[in-house]
Protein backbone atom coordinates (compact mmCIF):
# COMPACT_ATOMS: atom_id res chain seq x y z
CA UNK A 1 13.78 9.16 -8.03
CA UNK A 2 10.20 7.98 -8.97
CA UNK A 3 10.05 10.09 -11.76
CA UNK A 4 12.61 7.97 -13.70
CA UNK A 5 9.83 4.99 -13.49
CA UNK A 6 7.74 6.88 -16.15
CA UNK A 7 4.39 5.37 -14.09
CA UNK A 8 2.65 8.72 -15.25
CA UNK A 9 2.88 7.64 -18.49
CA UNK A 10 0.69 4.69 -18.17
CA UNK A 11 -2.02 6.74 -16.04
CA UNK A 12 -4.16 8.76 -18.24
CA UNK A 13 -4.77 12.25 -18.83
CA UNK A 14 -3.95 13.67 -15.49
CA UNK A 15 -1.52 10.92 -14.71
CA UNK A 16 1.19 13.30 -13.36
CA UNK A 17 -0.56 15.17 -10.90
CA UNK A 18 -2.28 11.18 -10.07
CA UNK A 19 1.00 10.06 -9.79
CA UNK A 20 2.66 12.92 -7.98
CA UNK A 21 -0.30 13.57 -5.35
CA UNK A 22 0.42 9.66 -4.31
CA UNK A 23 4.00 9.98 -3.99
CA UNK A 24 4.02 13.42 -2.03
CA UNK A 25 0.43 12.35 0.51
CA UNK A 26 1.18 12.97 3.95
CA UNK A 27 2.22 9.76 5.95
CA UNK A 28 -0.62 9.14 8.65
CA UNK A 29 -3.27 10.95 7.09
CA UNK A 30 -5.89 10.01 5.04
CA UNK A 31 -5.40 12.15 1.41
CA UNK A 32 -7.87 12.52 -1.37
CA UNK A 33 -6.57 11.77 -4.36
CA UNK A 34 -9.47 12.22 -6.48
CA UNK A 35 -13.42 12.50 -6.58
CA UNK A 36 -12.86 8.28 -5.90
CA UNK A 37 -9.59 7.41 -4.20
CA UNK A 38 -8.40 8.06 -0.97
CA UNK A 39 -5.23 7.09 0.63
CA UNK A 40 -3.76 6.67 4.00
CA UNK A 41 -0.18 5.57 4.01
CA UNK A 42 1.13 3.97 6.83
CA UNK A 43 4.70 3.80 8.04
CA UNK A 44 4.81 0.90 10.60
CA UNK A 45 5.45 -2.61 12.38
CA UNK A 46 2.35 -4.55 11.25
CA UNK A 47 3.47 -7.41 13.46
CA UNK A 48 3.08 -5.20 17.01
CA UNK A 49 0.81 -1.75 15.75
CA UNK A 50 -2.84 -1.92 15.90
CA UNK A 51 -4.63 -1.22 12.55
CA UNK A 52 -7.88 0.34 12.42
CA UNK A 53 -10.52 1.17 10.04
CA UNK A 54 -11.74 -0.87 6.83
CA UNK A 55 -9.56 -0.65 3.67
CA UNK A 56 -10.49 -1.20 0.09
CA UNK A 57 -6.91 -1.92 -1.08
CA UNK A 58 -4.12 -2.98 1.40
CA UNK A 59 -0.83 -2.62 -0.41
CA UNK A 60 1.72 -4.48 1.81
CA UNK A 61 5.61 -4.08 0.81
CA UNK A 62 7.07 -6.97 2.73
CA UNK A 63 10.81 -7.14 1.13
CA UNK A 64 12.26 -10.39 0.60
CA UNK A 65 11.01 -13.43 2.77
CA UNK A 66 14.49 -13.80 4.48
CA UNK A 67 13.69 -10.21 5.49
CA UNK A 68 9.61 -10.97 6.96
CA UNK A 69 10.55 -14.23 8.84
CA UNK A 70 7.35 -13.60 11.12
CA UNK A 71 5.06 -12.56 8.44
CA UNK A 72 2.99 -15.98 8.39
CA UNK A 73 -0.94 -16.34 8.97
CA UNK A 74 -1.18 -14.34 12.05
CA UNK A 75 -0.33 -11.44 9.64
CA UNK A 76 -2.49 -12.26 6.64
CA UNK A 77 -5.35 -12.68 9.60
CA UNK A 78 -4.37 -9.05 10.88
CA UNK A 79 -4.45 -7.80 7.03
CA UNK A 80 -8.21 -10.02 6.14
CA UNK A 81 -9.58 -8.36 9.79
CA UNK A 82 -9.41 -4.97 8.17
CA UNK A 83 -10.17 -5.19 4.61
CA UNK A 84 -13.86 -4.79 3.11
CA UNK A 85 -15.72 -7.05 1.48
CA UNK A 86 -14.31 -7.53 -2.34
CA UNK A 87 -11.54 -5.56 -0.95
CA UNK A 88 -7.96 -6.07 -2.31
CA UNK A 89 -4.57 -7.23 -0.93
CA UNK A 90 -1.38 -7.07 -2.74
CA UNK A 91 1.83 -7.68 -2.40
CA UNK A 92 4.91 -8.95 -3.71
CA UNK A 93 8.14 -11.02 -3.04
CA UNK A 94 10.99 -11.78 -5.18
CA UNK A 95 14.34 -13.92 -4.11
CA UNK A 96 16.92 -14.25 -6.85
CA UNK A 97 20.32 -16.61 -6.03
């Protein structure tokens, strides 16, 4: 189903094999996905599992704020603990009536 986003496109040269390395990295375990990026995806409850380890980029997909009721400071604090200095969060939330 990602293929029909066309994200390769926009991703350089080797922007398939990029792209597809991301999409198919283990869940859990830390993947390299080039001489410069690593990932570790995790699949999880950030509001009761520990995280450990310090992250460069924290990609959080929270859903739709009627879906993350109890994702307030106590959850940004969790996110800040374990992100590096200059280190990146993102994330996104759209609501449409």
């Amino acid at each position: 189903m990602t293929e029909l986003l066309n994200h390769p496109h926009f991703a350089g040269e080797n922007g398939r094999e990029v792209f597809d390395r991301i999409h198919s990295a283990e869940w859990g375990v830390m993947c390299s996905i080039s001489s410069c990026f690593s990932i570790l995806k995790i699949k999880g409850d950030l509001t009761t599992d520990r995280i450990t380890g310090i992250y460069d980029l924290v990609y959080f997909d929270a859903f739709g704020p009627d879906k993350q009721r109890r994702c307030g400071p106590g959850i940004v604090k969790k996110i800040s603990d374990v992100t590096g200095p200059g280190g990146i969060f993102i994330t996104y939330s759209a609501k449409g009536d």
